[in-house]
C-alpha atoms as a PDB file:
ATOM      1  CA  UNK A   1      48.533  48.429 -30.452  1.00  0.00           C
ATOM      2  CA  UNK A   2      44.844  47.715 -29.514  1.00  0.00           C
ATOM      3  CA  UNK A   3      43.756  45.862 -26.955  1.00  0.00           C
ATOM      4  CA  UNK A   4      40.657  43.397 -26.554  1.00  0.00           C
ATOM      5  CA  UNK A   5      39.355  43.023 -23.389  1.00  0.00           C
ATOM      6  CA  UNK A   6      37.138  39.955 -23.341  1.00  0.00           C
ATOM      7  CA  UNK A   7      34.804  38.954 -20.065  1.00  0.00           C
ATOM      8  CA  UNK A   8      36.217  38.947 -16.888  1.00  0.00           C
ATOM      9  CA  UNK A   9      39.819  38.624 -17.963  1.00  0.00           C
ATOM     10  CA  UNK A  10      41.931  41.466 -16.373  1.00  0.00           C
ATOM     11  CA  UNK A  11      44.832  40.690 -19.187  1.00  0.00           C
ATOM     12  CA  UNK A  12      44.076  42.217 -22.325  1.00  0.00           C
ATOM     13  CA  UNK A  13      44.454  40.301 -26.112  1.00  0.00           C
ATOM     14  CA  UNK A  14      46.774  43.037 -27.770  1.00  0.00           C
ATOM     15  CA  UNK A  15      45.674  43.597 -31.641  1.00  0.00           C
ATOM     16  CA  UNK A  16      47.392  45.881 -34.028  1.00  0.00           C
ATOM     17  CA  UNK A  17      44.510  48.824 -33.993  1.00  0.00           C
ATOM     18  CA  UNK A  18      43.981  48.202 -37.818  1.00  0.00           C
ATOM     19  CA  UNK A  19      42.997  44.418 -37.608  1.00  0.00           C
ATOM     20  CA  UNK A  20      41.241  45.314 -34.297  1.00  0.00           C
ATOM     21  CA  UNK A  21      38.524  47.999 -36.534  1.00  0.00           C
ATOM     22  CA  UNK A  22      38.236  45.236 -38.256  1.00  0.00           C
ATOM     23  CA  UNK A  23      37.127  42.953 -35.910  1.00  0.00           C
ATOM     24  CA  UNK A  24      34.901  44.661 -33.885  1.00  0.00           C
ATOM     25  CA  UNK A  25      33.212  45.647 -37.341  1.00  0.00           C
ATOM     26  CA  UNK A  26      32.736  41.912 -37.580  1.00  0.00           C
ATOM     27  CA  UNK A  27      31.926  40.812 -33.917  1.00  0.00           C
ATOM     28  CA  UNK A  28      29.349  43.822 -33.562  1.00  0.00           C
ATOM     29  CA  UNK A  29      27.969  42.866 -37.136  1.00  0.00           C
ATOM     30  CA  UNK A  30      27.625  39.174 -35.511  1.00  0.00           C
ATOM     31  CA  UNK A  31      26.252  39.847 -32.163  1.00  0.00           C
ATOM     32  CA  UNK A  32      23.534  42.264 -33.246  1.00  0.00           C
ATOM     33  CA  UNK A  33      22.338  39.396 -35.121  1.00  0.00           C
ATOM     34  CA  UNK A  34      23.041  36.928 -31.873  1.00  0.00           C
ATOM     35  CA  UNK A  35      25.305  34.292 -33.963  1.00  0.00           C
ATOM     36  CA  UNK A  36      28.000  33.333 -31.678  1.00  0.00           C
ATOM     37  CA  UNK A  37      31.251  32.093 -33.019  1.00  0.00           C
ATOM     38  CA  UNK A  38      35.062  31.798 -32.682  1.00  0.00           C
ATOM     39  CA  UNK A  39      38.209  33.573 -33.025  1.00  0.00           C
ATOM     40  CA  UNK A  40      41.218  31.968 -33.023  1.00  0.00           C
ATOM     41  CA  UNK A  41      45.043  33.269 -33.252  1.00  0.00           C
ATOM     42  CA  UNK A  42      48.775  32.231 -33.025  1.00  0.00           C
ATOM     43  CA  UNK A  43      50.600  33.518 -29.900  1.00  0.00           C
ATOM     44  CA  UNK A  44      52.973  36.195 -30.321  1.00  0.00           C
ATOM     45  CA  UNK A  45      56.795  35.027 -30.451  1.00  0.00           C
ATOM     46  CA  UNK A  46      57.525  36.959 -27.227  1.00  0.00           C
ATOM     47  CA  UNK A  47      54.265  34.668 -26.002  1.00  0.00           C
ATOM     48  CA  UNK A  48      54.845  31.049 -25.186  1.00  0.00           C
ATOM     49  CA  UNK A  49      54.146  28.624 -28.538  1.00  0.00           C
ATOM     50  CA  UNK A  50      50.703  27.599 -29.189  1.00  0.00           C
ATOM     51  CA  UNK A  51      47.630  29.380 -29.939  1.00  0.00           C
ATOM     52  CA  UNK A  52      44.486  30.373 -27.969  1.00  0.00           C
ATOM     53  CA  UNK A  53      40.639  30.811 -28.813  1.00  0.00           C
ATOM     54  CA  UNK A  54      37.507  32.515 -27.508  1.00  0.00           C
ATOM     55  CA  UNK A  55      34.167  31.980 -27.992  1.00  0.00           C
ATOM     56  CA  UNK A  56      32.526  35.567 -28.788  1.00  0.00           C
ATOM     57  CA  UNK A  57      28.710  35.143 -27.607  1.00  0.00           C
ATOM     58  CA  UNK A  58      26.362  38.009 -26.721  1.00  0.00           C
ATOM     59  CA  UNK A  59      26.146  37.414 -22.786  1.00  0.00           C
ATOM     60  CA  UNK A  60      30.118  37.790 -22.683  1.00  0.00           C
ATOM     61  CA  UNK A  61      31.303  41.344 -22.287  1.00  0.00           C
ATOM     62  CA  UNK A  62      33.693  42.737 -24.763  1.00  0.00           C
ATOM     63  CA  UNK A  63      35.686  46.431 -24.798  1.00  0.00           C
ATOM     64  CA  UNK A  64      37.769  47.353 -27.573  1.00  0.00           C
ATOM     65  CA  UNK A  65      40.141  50.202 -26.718  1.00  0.00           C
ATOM     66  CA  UNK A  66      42.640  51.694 -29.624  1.00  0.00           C
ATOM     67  CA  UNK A  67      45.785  53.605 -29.274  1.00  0.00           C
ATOM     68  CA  UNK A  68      44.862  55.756 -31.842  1.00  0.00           C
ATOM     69  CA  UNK A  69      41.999  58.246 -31.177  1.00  0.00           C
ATOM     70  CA  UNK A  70      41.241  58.968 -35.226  1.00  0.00           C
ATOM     71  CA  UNK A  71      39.056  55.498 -36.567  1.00  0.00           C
ATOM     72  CA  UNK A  72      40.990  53.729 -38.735  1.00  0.00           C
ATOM     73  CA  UNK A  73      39.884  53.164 -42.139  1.00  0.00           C
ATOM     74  CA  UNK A  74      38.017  49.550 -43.084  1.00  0.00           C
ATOM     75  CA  UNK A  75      39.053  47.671 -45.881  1.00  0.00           C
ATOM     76  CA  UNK A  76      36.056  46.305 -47.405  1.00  0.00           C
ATOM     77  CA  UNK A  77      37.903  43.235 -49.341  1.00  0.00           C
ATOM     78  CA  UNK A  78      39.147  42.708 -45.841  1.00  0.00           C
ATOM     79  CA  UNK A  79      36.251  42.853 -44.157  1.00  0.00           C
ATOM     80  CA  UNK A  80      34.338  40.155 -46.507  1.00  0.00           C
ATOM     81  CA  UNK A  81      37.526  37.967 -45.677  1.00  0.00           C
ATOM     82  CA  UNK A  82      37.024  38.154 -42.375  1.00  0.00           C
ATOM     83  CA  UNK A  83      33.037  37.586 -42.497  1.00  0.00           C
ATOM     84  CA  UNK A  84      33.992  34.700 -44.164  1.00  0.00           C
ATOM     85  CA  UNK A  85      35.675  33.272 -41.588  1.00  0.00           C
ATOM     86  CA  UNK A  86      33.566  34.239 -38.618  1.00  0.00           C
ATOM     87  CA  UNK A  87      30.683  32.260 -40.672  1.00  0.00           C
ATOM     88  CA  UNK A  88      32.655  29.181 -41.085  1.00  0.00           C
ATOM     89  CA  UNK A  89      32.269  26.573 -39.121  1.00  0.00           C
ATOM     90  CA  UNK A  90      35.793  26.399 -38.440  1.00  0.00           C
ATOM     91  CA  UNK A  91      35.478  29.895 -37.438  1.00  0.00           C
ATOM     92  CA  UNK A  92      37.443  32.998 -37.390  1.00  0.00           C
ATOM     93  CA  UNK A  93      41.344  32.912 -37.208  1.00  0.00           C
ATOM     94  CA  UNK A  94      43.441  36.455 -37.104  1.00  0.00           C
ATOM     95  CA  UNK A  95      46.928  36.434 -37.807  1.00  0.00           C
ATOM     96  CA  UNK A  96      48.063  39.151 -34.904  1.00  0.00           C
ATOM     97  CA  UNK A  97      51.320  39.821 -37.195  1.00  0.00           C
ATOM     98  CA  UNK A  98      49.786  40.553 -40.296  1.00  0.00           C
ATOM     99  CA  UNK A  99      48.818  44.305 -41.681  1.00  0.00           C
ATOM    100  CA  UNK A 100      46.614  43.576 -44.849  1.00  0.00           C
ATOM    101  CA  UNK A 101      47.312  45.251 -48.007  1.00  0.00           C
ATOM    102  CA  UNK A 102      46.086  49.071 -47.328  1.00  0.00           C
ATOM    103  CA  UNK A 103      47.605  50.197 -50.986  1.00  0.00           C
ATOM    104  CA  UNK A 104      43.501  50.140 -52.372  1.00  0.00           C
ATOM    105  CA  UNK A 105      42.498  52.344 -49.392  1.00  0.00           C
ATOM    106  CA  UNK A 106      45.956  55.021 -49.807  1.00  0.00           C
ATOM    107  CA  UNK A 107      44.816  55.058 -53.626  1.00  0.00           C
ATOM    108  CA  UNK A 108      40.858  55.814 -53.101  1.00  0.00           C
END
């Protein structure tokens, strides 16, 4: 499990390290061109209900850190889905419980 640390929170957002490669292939794509946006996701079920958002903008820090040392692989379908989303004006929204489909990458 990943973790996202995001300004000057001292709690980590835990991501699944796969879906957190992901994203910061996305965020850095976004911030190098300075487009701000949001990303939005579903508590956990050990988390109280509801759902929380942050608003990923150049002037606030972010540090990924990932359990695994090796770089996971990136899912290029996946990817464009989640491009998608970040450009949208409803934003991005990450399901924190889902591993995408890795049988295309296991078979190239």
């Amino acid at each position: 499990m990943g973790r996202l640390f995001y300004g000057t929170a001292e709690q980590p957002i835990s991501i699944p390290d796969h879906l957190l490669s992901h994203l910061r292939a996305v965020i850095t794509t976004k911030l190098r061109r300075s487009e701000s946006f949001t990303v939005t996701w579903r508590h956990p079920e050990e988390d109280p209900d509801g759902r929380s958002t942050i608003w990923v903008h150049c002037s606030i820090p972010l540090r990924f850190v990932f359990d695994s040392a090796e770089p996971e692989k990136l899912d290029p379908e996946f990817l464009r889905e989640l491009a998608r989303g970040a450009n949208s004006s409803a934003g991005l929204t990450i399901d924190l419980e889902h591993e995408p489909e890795l049988a295309k990458l296991d078979a190239a």
